[in-house]
C-alpha atoms as a PDB file:
ATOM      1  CA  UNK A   1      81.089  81.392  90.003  1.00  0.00           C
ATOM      2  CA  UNK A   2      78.090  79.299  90.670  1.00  0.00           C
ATOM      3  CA  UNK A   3      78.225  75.749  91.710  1.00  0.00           C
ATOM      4  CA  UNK A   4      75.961  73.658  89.658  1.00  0.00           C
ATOM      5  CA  UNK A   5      74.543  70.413  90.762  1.00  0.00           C
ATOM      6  CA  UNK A   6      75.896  66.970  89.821  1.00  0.00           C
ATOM      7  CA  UNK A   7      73.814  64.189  89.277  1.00  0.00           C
ATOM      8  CA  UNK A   8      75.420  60.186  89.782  1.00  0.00           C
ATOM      9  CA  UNK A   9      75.313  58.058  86.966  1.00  0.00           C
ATOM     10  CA  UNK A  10      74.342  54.324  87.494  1.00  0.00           C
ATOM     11  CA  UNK A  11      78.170  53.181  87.334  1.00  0.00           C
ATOM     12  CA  UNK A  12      78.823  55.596  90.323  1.00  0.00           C
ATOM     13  CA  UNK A  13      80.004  58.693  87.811  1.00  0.00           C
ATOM     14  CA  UNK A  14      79.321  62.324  88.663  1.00  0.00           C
ATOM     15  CA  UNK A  15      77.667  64.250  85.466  1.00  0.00           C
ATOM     16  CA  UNK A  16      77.396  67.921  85.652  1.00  0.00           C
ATOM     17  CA  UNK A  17      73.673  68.639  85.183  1.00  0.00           C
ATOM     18  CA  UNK A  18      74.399  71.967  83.024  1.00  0.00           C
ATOM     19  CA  UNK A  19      76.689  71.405  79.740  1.00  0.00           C
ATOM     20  CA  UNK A  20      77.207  73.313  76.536  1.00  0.00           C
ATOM     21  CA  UNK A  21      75.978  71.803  73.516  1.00  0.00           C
ATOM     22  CA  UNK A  22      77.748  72.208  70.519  1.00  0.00           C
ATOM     23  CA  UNK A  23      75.183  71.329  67.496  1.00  0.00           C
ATOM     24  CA  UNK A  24      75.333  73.865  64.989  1.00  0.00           C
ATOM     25  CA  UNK A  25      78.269  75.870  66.195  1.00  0.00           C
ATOM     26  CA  UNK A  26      80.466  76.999  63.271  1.00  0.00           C
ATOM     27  CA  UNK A  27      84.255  75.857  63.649  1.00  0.00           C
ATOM     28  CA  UNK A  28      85.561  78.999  64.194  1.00  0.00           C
ATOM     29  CA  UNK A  29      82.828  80.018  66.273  1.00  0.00           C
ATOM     30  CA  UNK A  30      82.883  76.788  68.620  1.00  0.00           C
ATOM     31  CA  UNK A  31      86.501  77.525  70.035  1.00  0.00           C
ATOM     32  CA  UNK A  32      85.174  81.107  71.372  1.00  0.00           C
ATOM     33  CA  UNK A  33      82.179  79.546  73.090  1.00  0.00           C
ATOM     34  CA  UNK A  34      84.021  76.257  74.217  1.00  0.00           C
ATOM     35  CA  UNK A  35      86.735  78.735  76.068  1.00  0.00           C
ATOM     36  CA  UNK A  36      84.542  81.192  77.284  1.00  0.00           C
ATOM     37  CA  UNK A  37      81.480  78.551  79.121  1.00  0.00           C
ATOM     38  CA  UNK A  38      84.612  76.595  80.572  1.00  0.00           C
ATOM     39  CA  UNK A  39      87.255  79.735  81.726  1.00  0.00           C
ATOM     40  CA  UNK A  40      84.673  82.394  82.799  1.00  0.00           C
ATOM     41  CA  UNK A  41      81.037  80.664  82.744  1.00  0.00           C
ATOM     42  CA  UNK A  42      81.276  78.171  85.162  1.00  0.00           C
ATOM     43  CA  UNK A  43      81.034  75.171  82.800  1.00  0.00           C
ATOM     44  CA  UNK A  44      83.131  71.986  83.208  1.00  0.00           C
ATOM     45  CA  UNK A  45      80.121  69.739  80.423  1.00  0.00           C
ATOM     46  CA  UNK A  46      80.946  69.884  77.205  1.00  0.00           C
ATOM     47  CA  UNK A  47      78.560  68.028  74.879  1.00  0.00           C
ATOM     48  CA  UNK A  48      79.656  66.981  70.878  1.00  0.00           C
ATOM     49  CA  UNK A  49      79.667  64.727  68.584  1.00  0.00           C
ATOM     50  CA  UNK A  50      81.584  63.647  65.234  1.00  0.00           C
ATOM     51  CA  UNK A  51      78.779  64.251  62.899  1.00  0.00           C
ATOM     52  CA  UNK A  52      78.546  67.850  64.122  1.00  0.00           C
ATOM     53  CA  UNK A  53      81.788  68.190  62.468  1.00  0.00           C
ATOM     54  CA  UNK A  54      83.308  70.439  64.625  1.00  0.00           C
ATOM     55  CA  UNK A  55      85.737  67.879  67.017  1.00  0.00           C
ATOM     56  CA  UNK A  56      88.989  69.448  66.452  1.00  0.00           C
ATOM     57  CA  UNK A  57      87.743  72.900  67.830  1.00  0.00           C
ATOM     58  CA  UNK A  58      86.011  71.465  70.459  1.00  0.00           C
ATOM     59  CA  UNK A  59      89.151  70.291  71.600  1.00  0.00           C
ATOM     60  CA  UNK A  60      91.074  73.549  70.630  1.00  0.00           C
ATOM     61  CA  UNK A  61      88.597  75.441  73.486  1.00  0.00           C
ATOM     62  CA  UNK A  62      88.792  72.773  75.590  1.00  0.00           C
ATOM     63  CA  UNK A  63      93.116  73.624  75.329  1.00  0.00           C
ATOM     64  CA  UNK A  64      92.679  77.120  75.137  1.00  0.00           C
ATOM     65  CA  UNK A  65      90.212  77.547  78.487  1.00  0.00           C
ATOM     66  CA  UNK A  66      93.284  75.984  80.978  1.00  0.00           C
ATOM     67  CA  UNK A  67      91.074  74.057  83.085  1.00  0.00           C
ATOM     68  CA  UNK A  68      92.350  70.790  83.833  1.00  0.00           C
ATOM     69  CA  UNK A  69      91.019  67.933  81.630  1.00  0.00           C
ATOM     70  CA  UNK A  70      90.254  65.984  84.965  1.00  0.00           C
ATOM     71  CA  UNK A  71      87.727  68.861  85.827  1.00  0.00           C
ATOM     72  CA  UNK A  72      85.643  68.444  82.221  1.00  0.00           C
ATOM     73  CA  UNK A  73      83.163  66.359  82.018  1.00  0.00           C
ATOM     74  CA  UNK A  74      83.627  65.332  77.936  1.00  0.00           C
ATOM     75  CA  UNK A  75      81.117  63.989  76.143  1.00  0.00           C
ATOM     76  CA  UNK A  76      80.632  62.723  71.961  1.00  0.00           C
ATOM     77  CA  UNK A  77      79.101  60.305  70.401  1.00  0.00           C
ATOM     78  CA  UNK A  78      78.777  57.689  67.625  1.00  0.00           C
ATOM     79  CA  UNK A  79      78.082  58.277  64.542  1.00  0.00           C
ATOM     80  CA  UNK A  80      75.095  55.375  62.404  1.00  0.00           C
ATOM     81  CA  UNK A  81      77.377  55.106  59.201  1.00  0.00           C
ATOM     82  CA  UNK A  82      79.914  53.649  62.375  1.00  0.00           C
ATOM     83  CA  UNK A  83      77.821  51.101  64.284  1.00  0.00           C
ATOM     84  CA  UNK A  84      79.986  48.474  62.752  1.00  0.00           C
ATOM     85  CA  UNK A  85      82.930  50.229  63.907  1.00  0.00           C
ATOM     86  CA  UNK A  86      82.935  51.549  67.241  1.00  0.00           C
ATOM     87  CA  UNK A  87      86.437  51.835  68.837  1.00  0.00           C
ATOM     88  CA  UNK A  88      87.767  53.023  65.155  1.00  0.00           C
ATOM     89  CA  UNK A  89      85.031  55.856  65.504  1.00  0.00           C
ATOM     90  CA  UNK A  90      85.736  56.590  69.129  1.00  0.00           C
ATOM     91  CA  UNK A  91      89.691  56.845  68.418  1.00  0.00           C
ATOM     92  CA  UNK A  92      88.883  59.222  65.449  1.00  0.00           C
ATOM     93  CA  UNK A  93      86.878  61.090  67.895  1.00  0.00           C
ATOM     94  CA  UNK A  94      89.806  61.302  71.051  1.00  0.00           C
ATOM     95  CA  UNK A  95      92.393  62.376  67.893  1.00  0.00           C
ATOM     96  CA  UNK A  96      89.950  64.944  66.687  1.00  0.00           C
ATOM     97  CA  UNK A  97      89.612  66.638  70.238  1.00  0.00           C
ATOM     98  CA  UNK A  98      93.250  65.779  71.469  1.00  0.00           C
ATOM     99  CA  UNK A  99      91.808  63.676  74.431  1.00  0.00           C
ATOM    100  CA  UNK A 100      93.195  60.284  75.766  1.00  0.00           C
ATOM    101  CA  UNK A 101      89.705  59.162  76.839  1.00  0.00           C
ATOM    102  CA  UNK A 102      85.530  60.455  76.830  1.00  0.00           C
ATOM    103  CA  UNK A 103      83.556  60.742  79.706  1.00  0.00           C
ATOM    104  CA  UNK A 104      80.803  59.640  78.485  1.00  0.00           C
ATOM    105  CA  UNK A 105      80.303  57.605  74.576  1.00  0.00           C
ATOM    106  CA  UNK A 106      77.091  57.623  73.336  1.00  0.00           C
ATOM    107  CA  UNK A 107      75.043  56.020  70.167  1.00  0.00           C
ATOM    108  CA  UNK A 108      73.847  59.194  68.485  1.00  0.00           C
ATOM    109  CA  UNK A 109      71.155  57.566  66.800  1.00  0.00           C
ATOM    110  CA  UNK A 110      69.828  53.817  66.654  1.00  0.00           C
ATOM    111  CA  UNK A 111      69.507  53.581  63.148  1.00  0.00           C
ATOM    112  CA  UNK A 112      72.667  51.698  60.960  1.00  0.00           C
ATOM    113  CA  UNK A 113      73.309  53.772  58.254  1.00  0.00           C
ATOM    114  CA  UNK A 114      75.387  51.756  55.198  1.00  0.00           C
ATOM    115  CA  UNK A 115      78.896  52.428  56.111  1.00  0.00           C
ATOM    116  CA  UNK A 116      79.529  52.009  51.923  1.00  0.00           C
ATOM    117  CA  UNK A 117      77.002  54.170  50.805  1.00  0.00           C
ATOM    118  CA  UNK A 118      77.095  57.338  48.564  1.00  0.00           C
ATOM    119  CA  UNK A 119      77.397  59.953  51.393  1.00  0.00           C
ATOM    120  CA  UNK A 120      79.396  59.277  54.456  1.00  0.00           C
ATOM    121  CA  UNK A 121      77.134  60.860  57.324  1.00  0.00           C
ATOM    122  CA  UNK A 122      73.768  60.183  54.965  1.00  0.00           C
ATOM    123  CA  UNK A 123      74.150  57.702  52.417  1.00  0.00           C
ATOM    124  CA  UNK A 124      70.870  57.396  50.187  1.00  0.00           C
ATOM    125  CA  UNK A 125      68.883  54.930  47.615  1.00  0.00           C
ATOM    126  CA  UNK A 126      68.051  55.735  44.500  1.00  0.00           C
ATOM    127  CA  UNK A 127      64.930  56.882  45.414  1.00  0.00           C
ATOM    128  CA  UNK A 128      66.310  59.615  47.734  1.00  0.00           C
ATOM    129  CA  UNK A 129      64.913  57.260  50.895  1.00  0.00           C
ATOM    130  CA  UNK A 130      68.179  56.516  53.619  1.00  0.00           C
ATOM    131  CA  UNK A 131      70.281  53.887  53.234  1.00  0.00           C
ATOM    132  CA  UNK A 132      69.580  52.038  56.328  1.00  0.00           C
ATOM    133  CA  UNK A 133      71.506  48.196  57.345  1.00  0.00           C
ATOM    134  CA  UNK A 134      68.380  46.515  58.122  1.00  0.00           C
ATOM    135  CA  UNK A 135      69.417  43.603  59.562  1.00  0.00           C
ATOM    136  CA  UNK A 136      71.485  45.037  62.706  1.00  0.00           C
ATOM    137  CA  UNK A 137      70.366  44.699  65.606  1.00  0.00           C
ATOM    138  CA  UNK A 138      71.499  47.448  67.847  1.00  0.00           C
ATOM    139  CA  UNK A 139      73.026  44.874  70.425  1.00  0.00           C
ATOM    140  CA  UNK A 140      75.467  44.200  68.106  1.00  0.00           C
ATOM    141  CA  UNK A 141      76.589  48.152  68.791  1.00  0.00           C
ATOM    142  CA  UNK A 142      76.155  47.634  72.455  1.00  0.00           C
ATOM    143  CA  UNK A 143      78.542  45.058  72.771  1.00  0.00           C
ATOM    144  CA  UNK A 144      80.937  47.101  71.074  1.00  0.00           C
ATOM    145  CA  UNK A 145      80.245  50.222  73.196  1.00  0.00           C
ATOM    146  CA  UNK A 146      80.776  47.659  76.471  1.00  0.00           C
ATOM    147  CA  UNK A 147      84.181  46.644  74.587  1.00  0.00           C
ATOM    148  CA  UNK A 148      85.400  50.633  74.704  1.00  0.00           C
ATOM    149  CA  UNK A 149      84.378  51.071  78.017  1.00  0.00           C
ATOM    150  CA  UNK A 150      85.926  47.745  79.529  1.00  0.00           C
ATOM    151  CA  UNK A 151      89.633  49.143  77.642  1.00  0.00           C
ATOM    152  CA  UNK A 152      89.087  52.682  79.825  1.00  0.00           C
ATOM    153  CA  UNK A 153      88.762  54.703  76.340  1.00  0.00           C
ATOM    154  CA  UNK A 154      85.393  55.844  78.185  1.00  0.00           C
ATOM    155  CA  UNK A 155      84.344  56.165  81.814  1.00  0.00           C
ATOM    156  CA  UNK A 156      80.702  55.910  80.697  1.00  0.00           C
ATOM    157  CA  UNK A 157      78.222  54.746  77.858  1.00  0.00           C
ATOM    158  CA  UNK A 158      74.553  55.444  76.922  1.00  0.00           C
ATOM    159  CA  UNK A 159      72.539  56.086  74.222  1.00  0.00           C
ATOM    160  CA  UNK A 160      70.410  58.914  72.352  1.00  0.00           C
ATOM    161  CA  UNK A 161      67.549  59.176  70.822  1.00  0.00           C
ATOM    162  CA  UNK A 162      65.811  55.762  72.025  1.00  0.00           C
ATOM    163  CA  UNK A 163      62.896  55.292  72.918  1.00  0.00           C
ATOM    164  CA  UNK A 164      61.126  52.611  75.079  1.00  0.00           C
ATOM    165  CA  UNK A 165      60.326  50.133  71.786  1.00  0.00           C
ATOM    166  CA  UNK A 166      64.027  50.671  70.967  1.00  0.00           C
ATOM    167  CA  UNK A 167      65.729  49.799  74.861  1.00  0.00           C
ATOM    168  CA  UNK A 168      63.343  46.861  74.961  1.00  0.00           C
ATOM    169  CA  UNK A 169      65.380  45.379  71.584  1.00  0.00           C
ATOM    170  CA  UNK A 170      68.522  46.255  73.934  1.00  0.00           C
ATOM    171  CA  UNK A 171      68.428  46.226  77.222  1.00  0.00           C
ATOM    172  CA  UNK A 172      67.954  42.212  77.391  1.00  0.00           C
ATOM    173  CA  UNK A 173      71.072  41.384  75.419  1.00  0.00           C
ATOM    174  CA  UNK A 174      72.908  44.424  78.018  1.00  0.00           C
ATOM    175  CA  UNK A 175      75.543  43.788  80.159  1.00  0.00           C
ATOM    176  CA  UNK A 176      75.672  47.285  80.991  1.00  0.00           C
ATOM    177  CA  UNK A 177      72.647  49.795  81.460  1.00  0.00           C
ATOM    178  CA  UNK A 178      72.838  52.852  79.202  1.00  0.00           C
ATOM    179  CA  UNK A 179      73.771  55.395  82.071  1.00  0.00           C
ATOM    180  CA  UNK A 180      72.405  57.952  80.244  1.00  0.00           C
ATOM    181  CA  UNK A 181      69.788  58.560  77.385  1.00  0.00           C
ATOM    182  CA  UNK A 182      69.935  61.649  75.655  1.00  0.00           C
ATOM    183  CA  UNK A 183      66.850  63.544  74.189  1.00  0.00           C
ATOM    184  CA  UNK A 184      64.993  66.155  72.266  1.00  0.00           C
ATOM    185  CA  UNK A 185      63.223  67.337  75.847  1.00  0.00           C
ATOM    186  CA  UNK A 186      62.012  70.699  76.444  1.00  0.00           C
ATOM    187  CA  UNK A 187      58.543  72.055  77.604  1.00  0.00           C
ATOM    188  CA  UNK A 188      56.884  71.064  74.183  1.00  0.00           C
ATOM    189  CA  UNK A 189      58.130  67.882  74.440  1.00  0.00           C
ATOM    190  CA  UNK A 190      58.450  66.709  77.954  1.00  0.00           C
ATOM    191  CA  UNK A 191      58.447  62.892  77.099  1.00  0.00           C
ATOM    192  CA  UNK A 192      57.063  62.106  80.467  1.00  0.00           C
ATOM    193  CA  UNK A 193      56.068  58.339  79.932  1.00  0.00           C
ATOM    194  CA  UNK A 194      59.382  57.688  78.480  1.00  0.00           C
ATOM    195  CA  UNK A 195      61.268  60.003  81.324  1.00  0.00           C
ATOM    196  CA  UNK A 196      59.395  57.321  84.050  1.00  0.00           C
ATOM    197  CA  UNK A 197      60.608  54.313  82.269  1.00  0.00           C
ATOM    198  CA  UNK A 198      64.532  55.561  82.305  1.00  0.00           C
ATOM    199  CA  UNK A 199      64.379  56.407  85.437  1.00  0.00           C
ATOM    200  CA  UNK A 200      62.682  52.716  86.284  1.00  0.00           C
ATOM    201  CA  UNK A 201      65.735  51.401  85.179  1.00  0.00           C
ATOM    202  CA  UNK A 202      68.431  53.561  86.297  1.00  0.00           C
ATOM    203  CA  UNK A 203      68.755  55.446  82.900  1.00  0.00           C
ATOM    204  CA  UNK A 204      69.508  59.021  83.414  1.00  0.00           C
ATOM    205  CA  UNK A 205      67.500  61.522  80.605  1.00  0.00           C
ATOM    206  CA  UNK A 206      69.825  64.146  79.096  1.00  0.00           C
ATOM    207  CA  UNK A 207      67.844  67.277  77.539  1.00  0.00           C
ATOM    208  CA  UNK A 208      68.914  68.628  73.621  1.00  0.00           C
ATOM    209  CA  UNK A 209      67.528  71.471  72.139  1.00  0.00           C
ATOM    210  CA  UNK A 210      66.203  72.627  75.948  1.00  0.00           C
ATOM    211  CA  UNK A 211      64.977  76.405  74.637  1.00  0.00           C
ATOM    212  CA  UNK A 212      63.969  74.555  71.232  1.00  0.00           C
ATOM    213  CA  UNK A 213      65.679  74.993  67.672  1.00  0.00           C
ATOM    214  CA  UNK A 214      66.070  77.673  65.610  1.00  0.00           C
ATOM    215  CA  UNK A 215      62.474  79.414  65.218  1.00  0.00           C
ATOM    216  CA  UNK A 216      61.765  78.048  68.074  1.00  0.00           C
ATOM    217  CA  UNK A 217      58.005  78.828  70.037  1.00  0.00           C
ATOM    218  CA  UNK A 218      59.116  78.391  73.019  1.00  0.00           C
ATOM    219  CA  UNK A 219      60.772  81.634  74.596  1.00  0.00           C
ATOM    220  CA  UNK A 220      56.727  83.300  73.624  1.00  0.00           C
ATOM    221  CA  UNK A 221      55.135  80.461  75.517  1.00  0.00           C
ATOM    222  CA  UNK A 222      52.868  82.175  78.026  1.00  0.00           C
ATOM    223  CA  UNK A 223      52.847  80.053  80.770  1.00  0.00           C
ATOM    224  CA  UNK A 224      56.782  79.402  80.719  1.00  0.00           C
ATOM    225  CA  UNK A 225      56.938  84.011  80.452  1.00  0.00           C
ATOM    226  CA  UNK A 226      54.363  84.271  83.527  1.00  0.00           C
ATOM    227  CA  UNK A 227      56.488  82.205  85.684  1.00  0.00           C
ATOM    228  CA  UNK A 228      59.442  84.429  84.723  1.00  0.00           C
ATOM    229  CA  UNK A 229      57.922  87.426  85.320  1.00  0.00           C
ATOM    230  CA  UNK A 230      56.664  86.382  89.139  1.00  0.00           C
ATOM    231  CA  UNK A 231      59.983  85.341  90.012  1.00  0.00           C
ATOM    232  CA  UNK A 232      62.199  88.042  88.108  1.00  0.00           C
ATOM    233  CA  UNK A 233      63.891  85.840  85.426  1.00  0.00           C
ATOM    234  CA  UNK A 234      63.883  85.748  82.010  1.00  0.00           C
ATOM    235  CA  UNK A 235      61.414  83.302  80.215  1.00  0.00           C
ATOM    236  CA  UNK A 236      64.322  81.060  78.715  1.00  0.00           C
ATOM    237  CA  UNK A 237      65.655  80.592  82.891  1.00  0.00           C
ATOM    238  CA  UNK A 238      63.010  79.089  83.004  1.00  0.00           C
ATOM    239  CA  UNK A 239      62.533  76.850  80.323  1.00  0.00           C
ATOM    240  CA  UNK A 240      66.190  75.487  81.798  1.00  0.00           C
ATOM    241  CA  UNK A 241      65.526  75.669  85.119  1.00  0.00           C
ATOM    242  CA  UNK A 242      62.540  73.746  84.549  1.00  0.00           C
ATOM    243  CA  UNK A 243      64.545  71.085  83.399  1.00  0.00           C
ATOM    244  CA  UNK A 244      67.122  71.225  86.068  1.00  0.00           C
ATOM    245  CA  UNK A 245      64.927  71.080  88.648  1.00  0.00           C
ATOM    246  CA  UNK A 246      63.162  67.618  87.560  1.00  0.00           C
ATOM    247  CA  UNK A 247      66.907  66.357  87.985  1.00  0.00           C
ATOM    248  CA  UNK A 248      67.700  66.019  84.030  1.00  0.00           C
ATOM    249  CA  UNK A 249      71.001  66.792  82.685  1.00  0.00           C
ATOM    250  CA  UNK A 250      70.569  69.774  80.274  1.00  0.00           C
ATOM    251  CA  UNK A 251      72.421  71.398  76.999  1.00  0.00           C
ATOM    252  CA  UNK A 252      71.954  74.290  75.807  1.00  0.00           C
ATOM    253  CA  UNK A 253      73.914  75.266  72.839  1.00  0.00           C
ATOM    254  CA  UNK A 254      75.431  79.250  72.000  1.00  0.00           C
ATOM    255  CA  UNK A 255      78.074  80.779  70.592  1.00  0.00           C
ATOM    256  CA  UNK A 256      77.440  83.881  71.919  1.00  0.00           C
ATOM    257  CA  UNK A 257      79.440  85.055  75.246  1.00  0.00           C
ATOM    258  CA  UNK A 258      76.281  86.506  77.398  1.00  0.00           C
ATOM    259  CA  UNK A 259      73.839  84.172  76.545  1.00  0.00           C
ATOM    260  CA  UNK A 260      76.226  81.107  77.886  1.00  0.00           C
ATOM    261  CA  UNK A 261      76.810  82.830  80.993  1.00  0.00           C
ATOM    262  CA  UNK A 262      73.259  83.735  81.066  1.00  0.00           C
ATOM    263  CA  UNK A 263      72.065  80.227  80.604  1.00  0.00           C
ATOM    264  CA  UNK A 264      74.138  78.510  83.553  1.00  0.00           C
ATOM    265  CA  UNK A 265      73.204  81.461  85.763  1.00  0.00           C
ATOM    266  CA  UNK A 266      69.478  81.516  85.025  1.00  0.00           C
ATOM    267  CA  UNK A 267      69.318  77.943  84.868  1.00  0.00           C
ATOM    268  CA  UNK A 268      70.314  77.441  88.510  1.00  0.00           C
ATOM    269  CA  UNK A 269      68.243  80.335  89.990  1.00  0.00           C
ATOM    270  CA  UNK A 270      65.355  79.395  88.023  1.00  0.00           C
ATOM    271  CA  UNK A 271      65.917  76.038  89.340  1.00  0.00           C
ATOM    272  CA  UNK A 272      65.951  77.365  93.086  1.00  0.00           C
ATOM    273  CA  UNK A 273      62.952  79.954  92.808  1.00  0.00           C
ATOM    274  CA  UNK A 274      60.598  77.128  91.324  1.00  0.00           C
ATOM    275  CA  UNK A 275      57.646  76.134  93.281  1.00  0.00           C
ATOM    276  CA  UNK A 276      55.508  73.231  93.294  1.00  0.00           C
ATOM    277  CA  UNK A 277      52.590  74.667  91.857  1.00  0.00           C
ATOM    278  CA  UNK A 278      54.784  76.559  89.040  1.00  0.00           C
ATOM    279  CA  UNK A 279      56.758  72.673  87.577  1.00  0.00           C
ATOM    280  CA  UNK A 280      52.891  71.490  87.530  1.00  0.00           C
ATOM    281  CA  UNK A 281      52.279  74.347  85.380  1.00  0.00           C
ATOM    282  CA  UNK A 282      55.166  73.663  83.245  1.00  0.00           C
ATOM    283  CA  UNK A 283      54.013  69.859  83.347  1.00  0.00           C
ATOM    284  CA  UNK A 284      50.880  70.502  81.802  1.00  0.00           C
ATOM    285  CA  UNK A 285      52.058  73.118  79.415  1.00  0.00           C
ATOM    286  CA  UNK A 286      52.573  70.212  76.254  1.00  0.00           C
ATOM    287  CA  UNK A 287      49.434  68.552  77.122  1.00  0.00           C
ATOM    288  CA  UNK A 288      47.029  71.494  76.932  1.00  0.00           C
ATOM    289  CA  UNK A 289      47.400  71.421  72.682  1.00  0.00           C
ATOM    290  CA  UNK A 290      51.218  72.665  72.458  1.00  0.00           C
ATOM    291  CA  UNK A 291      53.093  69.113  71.858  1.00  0.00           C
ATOM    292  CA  UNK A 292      55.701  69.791  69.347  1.00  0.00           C
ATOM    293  CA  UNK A 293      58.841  67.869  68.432  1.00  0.00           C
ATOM    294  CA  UNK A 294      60.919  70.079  65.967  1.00  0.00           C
ATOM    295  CA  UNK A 295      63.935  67.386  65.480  1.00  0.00           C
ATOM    296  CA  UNK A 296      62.781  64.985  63.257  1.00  0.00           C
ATOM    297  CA  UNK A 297      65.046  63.730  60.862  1.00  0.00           C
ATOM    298  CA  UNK A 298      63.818  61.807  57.815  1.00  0.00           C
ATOM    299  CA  UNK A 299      65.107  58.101  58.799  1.00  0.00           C
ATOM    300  CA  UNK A 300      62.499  56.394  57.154  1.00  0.00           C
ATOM    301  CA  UNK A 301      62.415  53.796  59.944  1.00  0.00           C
ATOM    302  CA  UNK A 302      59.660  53.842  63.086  1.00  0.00           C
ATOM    303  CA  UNK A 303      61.819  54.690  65.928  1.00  0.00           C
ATOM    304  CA  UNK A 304      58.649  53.797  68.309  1.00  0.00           C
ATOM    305  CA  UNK A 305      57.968  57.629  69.424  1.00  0.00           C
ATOM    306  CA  UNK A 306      55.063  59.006  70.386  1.00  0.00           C
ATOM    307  CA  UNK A 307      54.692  62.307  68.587  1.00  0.00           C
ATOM    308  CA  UNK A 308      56.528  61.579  65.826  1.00  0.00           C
ATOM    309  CA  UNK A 309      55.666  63.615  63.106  1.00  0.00           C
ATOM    310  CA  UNK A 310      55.498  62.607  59.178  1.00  0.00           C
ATOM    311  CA  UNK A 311      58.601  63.207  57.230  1.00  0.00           C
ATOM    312  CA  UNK A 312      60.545  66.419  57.760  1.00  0.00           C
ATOM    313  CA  UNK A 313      63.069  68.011  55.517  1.00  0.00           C
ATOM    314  CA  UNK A 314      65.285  68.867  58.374  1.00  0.00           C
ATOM    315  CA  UNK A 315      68.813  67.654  58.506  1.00  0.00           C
ATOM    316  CA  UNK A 316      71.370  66.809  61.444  1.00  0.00           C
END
């Protein structure tokens, strides 16, 4: 079984840089793949969240793989109809995957959603527009997040989805640095600006939707398939590997036995067989006309990206 790298947090924590994201993963799908990436794969990152909706088997893998919960790095996150709410979300969370505490709590998007609304993950307006609380300030989640965290429920806190317009409304009113910020990064959307200012300030970048979502371009880029081909690896090792190699932690998500071995495997050799010229290549790949984000929820709100595309029917 390979040995993946760690990579230490900015409260001293050790992350696994390779963990299996769970977005999208049916129920009785996510126990199989949960099991499997810990007992046989090599795993010991498991990334979720409550508004994937799938906790409980989350937790059920997590029982079923054997591996001691002090060996699982466990992470989930909070959910924007709960910013007003934290530790009653979090506890919902640790009783839906049978945990005492998280290894990491994160706020899953910086955007209050109206915890009385019509819909309890997205509450709307009449005219079909989100029901946003627009006069939260996400320091007022922070210092809730730092209230978990001081009571042990968490041995780490960050955020997701922020960029540098929304850190600058927190980070002043911070008494503790996000230790990690979790993103849509892959090689359409290397976020390299905003990559240099987390890591400025201690701020570890986590990678979502690595190989892309579903329909995906990036497993036909060209430059990405060339690499794999010189090196012997398949094109999405190195889309990972990529990743892993500029010291990010990454998540890919499946369900599906042989591709979750084959992504921790391939991720790590990719990793190894990269040279300098071939991450330039990869570096360059988004700027030479291929930038693409392809998670953009509807929030109706300028989260201060660059990239951001106009409205988009897809859903969390």
């Amino acid at each position: 079984m390979a040995d993946q790298p760690k990579i230490t947090l900015n409260n001293g924590v050790e992350i696994p840089a390779l963990g299996l994201g769970t977005w999208q993963s049916k129920p009785e799908e996510v126990v199989h793949a949960v099991e499997y990436a810990l007992k046989e794969a090599g795993y010991r990152h498991i990334d979720c969240a409550w508004a994937y909706g799938n906790e409980k088997e989350v937790g059920e893998g997590i029982r079923r793989s054997g591996v001691p919960r002090g060996e699982i790095f466990v992470t989930s996150k909070l959910w924007s109809t709960r910013h007003h709410d934290v530790e009653g979300s979090l506890d919902e969370s640790l009783a839906n995957l049978g945990l005492d505490y998280l290894d990491l709590y994160l706020v899953h998007w910086p955007v209050h959603l109206n915890p009385n609304g019509n819909h309890p993950n997205f509450p709307t307006l009449p005219d079909g527009s989100r029901d946003i609380v627009k006069d939260w300030p996400i320091s007022k989640t922070w210092e809730q997040m730092e209230a978990v965290l001081k009571k042990g429920k968490v041995r780490s806190i960050g955020v997701s989805n922020c960029s540098e317009k929304i850190l600058e409304q927190l980070l002043p009113h911070a008494s503790v640095v996000p230790a990690v910020n979790q993103l849509e990064i892959h090689l359409y959307n290397p976020q390299h600006e905003l990559i240099e200012y987390l890591k400025a300030r201690g701020i570890v970048p986590q990678a979502y939707s690595p190989l892309g979502s579903t329909g995906s371009p990036l497993l036909q880029d060209e430059t990405a398939t060339a690499i794999a081909h010189k090196h012997g690896l398949q094109t999405s090792d190195v889309l990972l590997g990529y990743l892993v190699a500029k010291g990010y932690v990454v998540l890919p998500k499946s369900v599906t036995p042989a591709r979750i071995a084959s992504n921790f495997t391939g991720a790590l050799a990719a990793a190894k067989a990269f040279t300098k010229e071939d991450i330039e290549k990869l570096d360059g790949v988004a700027a030479s006309g291929k930038q693409k984000r392809l998670i953009t929820p509807p929030w109706g709100v300028d989260l201060g990206f660059r990239n951001w595309p106009g409205q988009n029917p897809l859903q969390l």
